[in-house]
PDB file of N, CA and C in Angstrom:
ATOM      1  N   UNK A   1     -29.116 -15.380  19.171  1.00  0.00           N
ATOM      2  CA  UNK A   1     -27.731 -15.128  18.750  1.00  0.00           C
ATOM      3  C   UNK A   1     -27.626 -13.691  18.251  1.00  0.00           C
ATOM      4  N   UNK A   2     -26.129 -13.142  18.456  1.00  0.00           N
ATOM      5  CA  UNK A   2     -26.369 -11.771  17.811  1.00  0.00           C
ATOM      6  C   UNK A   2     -25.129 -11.227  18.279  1.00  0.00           C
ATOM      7  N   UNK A   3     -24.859 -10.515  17.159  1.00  0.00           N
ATOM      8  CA  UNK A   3     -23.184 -10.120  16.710  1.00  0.00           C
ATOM      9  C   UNK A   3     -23.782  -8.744  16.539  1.00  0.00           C
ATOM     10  N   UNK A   4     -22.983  -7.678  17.525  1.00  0.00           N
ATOM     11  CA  UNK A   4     -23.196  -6.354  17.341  1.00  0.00           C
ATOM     12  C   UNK A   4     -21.695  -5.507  17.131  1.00  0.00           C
ATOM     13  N   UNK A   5     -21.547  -4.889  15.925  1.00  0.00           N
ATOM     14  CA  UNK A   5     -20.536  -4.476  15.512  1.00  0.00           C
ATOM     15  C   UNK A   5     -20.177  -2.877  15.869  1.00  0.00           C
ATOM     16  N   UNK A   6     -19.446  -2.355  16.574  1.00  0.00           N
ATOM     17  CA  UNK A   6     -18.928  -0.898  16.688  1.00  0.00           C
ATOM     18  C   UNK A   6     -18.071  -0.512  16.180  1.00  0.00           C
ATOM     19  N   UNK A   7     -17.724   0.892  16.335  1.00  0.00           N
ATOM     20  CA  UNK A   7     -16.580   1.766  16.364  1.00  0.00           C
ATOM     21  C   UNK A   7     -16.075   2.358  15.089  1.00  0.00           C
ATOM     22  N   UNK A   8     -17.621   1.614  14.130  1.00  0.00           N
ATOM     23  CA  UNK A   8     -16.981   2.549  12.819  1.00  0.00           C
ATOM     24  C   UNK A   8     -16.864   3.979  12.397  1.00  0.00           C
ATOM     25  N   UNK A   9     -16.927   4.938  11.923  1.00  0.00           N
ATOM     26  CA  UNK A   9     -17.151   6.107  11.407  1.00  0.00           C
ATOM     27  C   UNK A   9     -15.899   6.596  10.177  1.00  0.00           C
ATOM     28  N   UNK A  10     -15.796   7.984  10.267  1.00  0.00           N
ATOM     29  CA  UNK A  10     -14.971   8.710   9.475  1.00  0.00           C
ATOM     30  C   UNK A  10     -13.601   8.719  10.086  1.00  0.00           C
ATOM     31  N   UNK A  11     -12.445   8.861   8.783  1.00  0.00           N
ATOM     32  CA  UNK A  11     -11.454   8.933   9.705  1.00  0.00           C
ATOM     33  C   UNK A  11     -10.906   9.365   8.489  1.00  0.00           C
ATOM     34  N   UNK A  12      -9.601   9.618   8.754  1.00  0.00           N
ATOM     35  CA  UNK A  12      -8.772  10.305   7.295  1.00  0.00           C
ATOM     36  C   UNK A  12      -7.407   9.391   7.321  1.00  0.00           C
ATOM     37  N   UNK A  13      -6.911   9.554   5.856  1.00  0.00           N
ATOM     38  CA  UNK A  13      -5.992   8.287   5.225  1.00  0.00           C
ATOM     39  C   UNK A  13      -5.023   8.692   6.198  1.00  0.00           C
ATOM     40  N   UNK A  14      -4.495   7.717   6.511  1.00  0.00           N
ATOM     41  CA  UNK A  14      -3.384   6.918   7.287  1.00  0.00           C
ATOM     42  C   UNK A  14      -3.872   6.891   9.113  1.00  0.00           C
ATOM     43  N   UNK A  15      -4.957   7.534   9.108  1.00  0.00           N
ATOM     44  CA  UNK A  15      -5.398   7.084  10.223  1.00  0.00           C
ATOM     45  C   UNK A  15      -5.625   5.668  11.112  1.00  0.00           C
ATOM     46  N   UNK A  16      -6.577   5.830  12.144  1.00  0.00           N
ATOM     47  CA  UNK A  16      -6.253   4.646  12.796  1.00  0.00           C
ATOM     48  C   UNK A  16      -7.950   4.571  13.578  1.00  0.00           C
ATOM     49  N   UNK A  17      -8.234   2.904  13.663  1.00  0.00           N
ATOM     50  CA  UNK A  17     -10.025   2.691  14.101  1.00  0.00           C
ATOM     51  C   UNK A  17      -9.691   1.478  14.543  1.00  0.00           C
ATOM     52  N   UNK A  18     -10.254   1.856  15.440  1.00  0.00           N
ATOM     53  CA  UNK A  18     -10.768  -0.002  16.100  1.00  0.00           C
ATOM     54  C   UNK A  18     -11.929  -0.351  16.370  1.00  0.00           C
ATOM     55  N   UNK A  19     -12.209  -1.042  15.481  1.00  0.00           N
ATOM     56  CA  UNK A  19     -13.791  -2.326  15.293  1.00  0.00           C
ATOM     57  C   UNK A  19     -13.660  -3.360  16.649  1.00  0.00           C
ATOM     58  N   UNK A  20     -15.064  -3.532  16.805  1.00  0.00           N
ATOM     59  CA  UNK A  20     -15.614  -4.241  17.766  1.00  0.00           C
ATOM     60  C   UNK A  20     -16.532  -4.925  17.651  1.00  0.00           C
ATOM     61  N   UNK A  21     -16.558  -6.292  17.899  1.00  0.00           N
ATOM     62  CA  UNK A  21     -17.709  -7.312  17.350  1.00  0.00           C
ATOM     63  C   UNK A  21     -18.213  -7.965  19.230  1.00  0.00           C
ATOM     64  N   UNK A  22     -19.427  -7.160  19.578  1.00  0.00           N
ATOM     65  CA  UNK A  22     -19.752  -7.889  20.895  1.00  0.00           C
ATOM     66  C   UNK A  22     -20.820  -9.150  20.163  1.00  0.00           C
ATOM     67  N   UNK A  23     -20.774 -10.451  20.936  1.00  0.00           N
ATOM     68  CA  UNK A  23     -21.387 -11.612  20.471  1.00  0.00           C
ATOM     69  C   UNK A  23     -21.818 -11.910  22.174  1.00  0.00           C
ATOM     70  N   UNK A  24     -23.021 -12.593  21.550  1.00  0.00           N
ATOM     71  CA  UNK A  24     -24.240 -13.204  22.462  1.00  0.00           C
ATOM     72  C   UNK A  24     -25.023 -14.628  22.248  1.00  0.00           C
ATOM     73  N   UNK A  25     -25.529 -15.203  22.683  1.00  0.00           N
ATOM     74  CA  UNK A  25     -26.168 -16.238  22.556  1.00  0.00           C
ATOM     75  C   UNK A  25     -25.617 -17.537  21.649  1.00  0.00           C
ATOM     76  N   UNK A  26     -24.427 -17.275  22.096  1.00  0.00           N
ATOM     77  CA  UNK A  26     -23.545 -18.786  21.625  1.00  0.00           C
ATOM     78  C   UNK A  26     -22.314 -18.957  22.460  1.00  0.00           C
ATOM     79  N   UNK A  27     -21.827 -20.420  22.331  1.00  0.00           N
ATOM     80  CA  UNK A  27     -20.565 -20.746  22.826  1.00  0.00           C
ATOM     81  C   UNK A  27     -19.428 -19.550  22.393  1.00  0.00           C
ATOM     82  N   UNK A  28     -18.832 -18.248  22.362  1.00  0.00           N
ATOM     83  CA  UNK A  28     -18.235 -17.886  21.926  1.00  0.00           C
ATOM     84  C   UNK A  28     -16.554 -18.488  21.663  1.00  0.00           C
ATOM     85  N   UNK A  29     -16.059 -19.234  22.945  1.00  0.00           N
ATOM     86  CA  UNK A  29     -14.933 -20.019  22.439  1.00  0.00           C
ATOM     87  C   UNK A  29     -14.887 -20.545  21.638  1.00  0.00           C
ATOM     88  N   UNK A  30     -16.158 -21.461  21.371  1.00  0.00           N
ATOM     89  CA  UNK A  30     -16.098 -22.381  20.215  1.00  0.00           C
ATOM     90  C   UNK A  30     -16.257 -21.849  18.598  1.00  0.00           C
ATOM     91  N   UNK A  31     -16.132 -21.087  18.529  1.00  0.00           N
ATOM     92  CA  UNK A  31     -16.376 -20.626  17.148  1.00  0.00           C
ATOM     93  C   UNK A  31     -14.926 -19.638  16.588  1.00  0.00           C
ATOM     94  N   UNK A  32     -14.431 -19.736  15.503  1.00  0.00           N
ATOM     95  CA  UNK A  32     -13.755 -18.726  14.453  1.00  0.00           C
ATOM     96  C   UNK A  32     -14.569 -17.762  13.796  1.00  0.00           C
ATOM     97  N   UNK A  33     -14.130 -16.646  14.530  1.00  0.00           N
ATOM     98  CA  UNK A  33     -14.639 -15.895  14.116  1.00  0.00           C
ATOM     99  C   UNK A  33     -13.700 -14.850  13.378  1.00  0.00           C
ATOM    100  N   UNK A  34     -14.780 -13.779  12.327  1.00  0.00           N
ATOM    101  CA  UNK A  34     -13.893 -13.436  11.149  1.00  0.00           C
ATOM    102  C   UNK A  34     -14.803 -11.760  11.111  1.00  0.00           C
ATOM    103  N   UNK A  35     -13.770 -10.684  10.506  1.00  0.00           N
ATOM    104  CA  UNK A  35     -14.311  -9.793  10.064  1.00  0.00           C
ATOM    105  C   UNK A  35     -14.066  -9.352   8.336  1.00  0.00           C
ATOM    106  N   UNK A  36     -15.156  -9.622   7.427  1.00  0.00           N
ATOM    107  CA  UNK A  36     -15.344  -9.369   6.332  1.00  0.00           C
ATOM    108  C   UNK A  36     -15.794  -7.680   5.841  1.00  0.00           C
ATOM    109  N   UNK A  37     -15.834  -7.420   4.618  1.00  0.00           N
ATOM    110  CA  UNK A  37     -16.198  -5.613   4.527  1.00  0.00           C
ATOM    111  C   UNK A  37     -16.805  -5.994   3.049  1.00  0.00           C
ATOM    112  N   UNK A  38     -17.715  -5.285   2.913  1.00  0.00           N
ATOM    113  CA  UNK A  38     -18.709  -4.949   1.399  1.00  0.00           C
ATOM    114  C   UNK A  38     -18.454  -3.347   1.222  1.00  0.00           C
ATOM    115  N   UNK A  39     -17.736  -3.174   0.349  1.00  0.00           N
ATOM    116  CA  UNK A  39     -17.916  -1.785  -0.411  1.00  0.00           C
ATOM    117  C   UNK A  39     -19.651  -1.707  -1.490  1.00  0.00           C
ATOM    118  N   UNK A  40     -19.609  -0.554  -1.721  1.00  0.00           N
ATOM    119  CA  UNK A  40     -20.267  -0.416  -2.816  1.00  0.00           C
ATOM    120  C   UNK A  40     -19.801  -1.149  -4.178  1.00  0.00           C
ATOM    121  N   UNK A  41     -21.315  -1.720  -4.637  1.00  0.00           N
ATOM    122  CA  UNK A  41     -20.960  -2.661  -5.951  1.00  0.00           C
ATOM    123  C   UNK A  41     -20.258  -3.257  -6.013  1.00  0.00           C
ATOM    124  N   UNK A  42     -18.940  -4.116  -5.015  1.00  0.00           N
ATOM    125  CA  UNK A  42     -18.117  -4.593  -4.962  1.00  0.00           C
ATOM    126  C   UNK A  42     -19.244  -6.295  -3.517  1.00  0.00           C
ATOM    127  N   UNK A  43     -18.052  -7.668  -4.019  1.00  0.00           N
ATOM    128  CA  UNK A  43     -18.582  -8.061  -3.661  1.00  0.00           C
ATOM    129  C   UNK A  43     -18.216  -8.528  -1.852  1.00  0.00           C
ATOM    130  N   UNK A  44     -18.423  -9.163  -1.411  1.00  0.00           N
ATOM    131  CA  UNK A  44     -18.143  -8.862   0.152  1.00  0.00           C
ATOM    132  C   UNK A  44     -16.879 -10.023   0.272  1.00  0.00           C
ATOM    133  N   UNK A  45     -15.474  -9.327   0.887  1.00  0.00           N
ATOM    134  CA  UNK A  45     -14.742  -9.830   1.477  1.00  0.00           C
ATOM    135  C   UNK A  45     -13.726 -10.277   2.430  1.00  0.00           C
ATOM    136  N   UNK A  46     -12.976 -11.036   2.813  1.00  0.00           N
ATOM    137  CA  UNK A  46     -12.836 -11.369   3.746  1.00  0.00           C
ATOM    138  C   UNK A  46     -11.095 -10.581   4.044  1.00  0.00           C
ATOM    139  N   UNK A  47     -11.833 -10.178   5.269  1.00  0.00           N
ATOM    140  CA  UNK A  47     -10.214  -9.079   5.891  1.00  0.00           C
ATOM    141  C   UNK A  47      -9.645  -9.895   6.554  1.00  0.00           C
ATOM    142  N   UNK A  48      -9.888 -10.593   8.057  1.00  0.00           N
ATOM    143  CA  UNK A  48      -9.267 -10.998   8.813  1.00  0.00           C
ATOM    144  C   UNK A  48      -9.908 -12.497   9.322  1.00  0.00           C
ATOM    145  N   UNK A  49      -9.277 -13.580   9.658  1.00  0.00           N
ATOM    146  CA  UNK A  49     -10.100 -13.909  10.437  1.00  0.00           C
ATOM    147  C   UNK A  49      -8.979 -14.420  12.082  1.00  0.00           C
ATOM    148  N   UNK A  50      -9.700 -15.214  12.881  1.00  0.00           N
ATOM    149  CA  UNK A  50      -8.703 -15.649  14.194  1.00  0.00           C
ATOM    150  C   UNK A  50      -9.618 -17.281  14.508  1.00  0.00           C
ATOM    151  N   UNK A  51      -8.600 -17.649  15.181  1.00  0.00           N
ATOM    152  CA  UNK A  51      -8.960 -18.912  15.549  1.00  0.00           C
ATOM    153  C   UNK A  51      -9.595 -18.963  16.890  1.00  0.00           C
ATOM    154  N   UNK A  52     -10.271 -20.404  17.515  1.00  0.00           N
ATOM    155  CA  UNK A  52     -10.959 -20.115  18.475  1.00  0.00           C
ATOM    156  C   UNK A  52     -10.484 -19.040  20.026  1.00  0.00           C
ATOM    157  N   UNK A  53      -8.941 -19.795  19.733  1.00  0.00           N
ATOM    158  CA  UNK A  53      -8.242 -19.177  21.020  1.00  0.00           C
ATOM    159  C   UNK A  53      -6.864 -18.630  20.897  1.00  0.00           C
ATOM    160  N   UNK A  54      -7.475 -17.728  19.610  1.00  0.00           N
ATOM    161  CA  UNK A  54      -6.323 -16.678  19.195  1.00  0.00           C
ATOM    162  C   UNK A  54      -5.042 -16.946  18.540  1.00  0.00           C
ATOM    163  N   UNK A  55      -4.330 -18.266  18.432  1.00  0.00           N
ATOM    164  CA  UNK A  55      -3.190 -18.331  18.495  1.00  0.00           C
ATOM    165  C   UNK A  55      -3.303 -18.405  17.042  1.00  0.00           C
ATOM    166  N   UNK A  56      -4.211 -18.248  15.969  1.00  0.00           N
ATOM    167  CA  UNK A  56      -3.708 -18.317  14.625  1.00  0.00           C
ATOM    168  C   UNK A  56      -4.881 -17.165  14.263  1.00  0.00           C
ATOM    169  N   UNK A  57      -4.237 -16.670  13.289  1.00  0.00           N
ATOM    170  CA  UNK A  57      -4.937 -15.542  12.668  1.00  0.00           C
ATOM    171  C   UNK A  57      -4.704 -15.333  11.171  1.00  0.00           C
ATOM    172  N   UNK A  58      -5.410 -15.030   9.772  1.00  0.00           N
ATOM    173  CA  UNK A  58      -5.268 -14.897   8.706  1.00  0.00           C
ATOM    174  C   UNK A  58      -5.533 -13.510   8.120  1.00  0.00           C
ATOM    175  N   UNK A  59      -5.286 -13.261   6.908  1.00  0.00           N
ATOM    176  CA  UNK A  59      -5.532 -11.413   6.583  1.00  0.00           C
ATOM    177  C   UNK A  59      -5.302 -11.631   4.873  1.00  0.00           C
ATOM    178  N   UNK A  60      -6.213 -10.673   4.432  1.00  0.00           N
ATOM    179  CA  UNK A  60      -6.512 -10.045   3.288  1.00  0.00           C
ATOM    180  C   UNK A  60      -5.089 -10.234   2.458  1.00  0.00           C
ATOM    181  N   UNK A  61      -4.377  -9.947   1.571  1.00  0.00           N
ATOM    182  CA  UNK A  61      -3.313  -9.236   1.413  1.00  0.00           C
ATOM    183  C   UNK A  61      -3.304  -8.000   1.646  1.00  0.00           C
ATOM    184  N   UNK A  62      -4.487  -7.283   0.978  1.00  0.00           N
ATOM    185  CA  UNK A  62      -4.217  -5.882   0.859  1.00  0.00           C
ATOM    186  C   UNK A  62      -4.474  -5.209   2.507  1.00  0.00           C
ATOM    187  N   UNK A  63      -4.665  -6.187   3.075  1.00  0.00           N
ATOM    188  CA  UNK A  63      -4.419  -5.450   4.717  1.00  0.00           C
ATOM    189  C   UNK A  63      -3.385  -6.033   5.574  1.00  0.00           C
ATOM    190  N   UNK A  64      -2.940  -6.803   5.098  1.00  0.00           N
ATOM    191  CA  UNK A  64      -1.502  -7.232   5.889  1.00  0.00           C
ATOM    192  C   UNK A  64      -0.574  -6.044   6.234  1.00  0.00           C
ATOM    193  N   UNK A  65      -0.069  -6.412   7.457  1.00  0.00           N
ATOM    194  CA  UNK A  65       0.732  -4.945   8.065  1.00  0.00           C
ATOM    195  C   UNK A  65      -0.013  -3.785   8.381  1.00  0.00           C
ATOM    196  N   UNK A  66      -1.310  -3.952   8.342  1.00  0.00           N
ATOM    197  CA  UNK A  66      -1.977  -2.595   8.606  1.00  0.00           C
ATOM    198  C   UNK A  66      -2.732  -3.104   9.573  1.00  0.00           C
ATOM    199  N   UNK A  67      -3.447  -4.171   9.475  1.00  0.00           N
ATOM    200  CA  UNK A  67      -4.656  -4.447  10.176  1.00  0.00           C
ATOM    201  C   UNK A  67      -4.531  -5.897  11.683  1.00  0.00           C
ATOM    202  N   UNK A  68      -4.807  -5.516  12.970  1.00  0.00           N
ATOM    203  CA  UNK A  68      -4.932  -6.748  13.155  1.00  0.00           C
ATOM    204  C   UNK A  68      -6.252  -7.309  14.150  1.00  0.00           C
ATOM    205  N   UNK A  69      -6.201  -8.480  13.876  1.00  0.00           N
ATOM    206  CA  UNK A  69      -7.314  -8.926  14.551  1.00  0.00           C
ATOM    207  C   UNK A  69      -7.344  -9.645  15.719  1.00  0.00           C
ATOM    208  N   UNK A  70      -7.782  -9.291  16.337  1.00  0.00           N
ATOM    209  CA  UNK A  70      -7.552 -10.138  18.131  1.00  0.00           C
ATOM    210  C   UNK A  70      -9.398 -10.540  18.784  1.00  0.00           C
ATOM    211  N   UNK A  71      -8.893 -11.318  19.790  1.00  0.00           N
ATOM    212  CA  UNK A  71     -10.629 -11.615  20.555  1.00  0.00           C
ATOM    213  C   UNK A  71      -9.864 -11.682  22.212  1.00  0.00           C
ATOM    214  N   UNK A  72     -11.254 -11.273  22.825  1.00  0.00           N
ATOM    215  CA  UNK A  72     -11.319 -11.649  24.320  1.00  0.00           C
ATOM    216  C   UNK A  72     -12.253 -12.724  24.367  1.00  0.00           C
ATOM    217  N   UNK A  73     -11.469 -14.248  24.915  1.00  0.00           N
ATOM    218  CA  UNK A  73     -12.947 -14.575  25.377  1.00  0.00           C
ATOM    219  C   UNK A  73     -13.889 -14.935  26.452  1.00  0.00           C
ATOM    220  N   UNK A  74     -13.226 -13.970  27.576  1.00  0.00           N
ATOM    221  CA  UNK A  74     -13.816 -13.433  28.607  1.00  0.00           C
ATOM    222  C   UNK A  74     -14.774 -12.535  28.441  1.00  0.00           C
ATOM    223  N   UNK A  75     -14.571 -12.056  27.298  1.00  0.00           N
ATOM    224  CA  UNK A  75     -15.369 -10.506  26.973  1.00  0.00           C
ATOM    225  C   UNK A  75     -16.449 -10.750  25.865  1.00  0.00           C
ATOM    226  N   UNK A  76     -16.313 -12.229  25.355  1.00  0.00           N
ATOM    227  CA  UNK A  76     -17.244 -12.808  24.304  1.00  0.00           C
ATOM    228  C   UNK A  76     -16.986 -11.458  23.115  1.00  0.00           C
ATOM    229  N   UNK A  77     -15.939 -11.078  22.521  1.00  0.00           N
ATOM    230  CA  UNK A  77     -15.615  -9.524  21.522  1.00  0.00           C
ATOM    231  C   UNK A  77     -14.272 -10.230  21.155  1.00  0.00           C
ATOM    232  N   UNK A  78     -14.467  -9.725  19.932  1.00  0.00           N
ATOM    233  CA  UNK A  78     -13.727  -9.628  18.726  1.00  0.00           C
ATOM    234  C   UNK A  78     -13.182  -8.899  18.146  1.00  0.00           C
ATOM    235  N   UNK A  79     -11.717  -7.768  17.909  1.00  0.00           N
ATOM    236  CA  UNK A  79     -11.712  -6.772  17.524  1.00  0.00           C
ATOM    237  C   UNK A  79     -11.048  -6.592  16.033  1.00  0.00           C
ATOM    238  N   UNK A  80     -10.869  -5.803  15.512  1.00  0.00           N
ATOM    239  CA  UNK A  80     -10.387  -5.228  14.624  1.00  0.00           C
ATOM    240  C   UNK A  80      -9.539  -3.885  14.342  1.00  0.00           C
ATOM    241  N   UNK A  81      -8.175  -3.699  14.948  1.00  0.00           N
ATOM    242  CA  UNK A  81      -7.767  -2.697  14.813  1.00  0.00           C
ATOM    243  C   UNK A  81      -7.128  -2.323  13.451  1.00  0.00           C
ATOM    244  N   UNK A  82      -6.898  -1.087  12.740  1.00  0.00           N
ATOM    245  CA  UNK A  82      -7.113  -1.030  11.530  1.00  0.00           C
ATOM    246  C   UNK A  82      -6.129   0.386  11.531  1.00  0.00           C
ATOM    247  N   UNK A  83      -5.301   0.533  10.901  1.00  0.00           N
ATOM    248  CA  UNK A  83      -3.687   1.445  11.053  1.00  0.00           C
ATOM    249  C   UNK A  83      -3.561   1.496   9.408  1.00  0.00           C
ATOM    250  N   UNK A  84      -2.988   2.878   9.564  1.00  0.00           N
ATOM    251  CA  UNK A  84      -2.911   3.523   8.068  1.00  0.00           C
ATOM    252  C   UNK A  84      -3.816   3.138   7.155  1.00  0.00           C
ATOM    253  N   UNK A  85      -4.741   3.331   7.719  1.00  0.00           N
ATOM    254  CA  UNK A  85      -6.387   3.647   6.401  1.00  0.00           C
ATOM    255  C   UNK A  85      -6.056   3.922   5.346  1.00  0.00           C
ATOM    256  N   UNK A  86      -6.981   3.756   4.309  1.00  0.00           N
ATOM    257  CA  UNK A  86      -6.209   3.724   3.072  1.00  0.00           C
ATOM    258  C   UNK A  86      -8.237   4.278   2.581  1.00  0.00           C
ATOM    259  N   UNK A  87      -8.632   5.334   1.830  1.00  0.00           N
ATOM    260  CA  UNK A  87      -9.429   5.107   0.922  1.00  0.00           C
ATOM    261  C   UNK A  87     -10.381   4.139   0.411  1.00  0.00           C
ATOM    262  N   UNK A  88      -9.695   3.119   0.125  1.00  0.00           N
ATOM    263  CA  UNK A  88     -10.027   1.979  -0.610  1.00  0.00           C
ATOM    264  C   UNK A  88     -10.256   1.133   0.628  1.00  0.00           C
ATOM    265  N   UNK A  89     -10.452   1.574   1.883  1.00  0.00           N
ATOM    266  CA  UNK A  89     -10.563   0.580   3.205  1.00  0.00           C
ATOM    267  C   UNK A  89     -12.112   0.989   3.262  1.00  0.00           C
ATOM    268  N   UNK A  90     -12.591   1.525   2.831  1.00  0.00           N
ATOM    269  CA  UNK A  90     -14.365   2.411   2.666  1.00  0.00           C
ATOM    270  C   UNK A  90     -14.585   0.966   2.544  1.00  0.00           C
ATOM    271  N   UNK A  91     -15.691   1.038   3.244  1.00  0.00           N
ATOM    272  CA  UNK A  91     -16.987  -0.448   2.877  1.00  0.00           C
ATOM    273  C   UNK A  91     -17.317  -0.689   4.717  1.00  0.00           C
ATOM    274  N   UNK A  92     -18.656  -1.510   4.457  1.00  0.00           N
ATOM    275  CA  UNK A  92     -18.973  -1.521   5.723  1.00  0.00           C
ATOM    276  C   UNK A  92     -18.620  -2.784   5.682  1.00  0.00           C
ATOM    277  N   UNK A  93     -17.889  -2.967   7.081  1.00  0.00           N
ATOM    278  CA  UNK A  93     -17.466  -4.172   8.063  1.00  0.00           C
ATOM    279  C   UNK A  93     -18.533  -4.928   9.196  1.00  0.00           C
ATOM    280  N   UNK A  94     -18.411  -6.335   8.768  1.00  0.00           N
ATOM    281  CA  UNK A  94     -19.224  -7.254   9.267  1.00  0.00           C
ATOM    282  C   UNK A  94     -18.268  -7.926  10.102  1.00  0.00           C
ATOM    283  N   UNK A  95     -19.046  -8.662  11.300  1.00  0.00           N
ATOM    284  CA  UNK A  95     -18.553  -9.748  11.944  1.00  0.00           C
ATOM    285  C   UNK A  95     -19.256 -10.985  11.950  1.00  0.00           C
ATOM    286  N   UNK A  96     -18.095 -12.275  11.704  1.00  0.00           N
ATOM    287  CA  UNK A  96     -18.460 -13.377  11.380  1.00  0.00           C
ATOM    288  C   UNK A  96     -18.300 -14.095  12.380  1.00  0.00           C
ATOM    289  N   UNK A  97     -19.395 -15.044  13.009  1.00  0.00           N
ATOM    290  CA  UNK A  97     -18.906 -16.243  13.259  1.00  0.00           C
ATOM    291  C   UNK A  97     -19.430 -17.404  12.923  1.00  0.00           C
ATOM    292  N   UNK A  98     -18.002 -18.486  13.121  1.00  0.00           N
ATOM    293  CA  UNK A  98     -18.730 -19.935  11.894  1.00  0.00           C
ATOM    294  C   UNK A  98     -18.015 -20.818  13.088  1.00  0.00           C
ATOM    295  N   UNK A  99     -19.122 -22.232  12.969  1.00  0.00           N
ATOM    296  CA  UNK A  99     -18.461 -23.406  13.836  1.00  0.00           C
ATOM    297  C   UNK A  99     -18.810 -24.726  12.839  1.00  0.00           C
ATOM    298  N   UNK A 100     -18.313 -24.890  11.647  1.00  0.00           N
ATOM    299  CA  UNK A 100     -19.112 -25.759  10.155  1.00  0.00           C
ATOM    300  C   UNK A 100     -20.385 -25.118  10.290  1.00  0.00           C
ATOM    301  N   UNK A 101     -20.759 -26.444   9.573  1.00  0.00           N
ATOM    302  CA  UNK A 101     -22.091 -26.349   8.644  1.00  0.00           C
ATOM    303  C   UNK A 101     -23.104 -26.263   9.396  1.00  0.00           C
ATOM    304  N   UNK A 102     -23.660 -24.953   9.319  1.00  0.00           N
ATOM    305  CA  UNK A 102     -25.088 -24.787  10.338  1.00  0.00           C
ATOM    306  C   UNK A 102     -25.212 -23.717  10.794  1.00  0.00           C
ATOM    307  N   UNK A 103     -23.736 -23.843  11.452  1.00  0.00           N
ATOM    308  CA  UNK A 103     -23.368 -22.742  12.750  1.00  0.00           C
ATOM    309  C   UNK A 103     -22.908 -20.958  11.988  1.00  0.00           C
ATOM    310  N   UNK A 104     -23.218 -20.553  11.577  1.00  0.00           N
ATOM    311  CA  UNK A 104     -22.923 -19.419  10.778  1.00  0.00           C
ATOM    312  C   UNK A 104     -23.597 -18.252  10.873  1.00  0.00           C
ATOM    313  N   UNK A 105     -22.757 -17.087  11.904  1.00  0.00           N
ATOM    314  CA  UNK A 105     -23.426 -16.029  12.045  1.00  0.00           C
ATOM    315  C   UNK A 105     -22.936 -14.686  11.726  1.00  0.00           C
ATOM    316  N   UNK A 106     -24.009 -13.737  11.607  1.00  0.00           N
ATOM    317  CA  UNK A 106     -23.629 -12.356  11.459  1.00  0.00           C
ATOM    318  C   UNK A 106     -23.955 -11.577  11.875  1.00  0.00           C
ATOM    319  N   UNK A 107     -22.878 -10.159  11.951  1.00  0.00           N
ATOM    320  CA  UNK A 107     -23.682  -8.908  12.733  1.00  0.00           C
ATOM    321  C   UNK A 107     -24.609  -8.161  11.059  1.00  0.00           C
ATOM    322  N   UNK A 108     -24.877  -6.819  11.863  1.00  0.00           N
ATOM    323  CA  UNK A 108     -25.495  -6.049  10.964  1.00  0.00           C
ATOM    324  C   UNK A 108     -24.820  -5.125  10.171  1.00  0.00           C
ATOM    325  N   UNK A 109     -23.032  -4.869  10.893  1.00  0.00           N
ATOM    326  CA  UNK A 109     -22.053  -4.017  10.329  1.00  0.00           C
ATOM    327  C   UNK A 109     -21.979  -2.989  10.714  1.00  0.00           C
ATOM    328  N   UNK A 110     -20.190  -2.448  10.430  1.00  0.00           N
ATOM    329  CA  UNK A 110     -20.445  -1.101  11.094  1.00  0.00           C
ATOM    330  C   UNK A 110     -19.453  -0.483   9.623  1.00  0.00           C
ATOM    331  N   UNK A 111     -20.478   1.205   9.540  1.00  0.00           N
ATOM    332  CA  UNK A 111     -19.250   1.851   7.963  1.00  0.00           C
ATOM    333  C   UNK A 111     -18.398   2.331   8.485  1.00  0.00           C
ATOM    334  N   UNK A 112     -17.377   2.222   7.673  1.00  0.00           N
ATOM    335  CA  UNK A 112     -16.043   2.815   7.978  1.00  0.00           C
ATOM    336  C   UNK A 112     -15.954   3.598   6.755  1.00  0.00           C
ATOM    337  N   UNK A 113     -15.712   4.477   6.517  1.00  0.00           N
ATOM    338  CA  UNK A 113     -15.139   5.648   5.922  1.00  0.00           C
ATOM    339  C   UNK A 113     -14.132   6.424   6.102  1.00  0.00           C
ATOM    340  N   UNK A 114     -12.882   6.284   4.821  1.00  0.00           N
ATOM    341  CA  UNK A 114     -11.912   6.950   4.776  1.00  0.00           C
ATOM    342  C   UNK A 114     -11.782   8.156   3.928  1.00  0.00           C
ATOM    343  N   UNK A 115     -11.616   8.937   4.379  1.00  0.00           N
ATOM    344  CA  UNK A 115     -11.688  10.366   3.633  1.00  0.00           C
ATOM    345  C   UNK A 115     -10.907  11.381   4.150  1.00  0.00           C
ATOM    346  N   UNK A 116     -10.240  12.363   3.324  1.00  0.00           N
ATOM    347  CA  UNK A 116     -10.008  14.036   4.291  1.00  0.00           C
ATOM    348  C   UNK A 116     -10.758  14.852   3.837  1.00  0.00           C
TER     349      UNK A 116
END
């Protein structure tokens, strides 16, 4: 199994990034999958997530209207597009996927950094 996360780097406030979660070695339909972020000293939480086949999706507050989350699942990927960056959007971003109890996976993350 294995969740490989892209497309993070630097970008400056009110900018714009799109995250990418490629997944392998599982049913990818079958699972909800989610992208979470860990800042420094802060504890790790949850930005977005989507349902197996897209039609429901959930969000942070503090990223509502900025952020959204979509999947292919032809493409077994997960994305994360991410509009008017904000500073406080700093932390590295993980991709989740969960199918209950058992089934629970992760990538390794990708940093995102907002700065000018």
């Amino acid at each position: 199994v294995q969740l490989v996360e892209s497309g993070g780097g630097l970008v400056q406030p009110g900018g714009s990034l799109r995250l990418s979660c490629a997944a392998s070695g599982f049913t990818f339909s079958n699972y909800q999958m989610s992208w979470y972020r860990q800042a420094p000293g802060k504890e790790r939480e949850l930005v977005a997530g989507i349902g197996r086949f897209g039609f429901s999706t959930n969000y942070a507050d503090s990223v509502k209207g900025r952020f959204t989350i979509s999947r292919d699942n032809a493409k077994n990927t997960v994305y994360l597009q991410m509009n008017s960056v904000k500073p406080e959007d700093t932390a590295v971003y993980l991709c989740n996927g969960k199918r209950g109890l058992g089934y629970d996976y992760w990538g390794q993350g990708t940093q995102v950094t907002v700065s000018s």
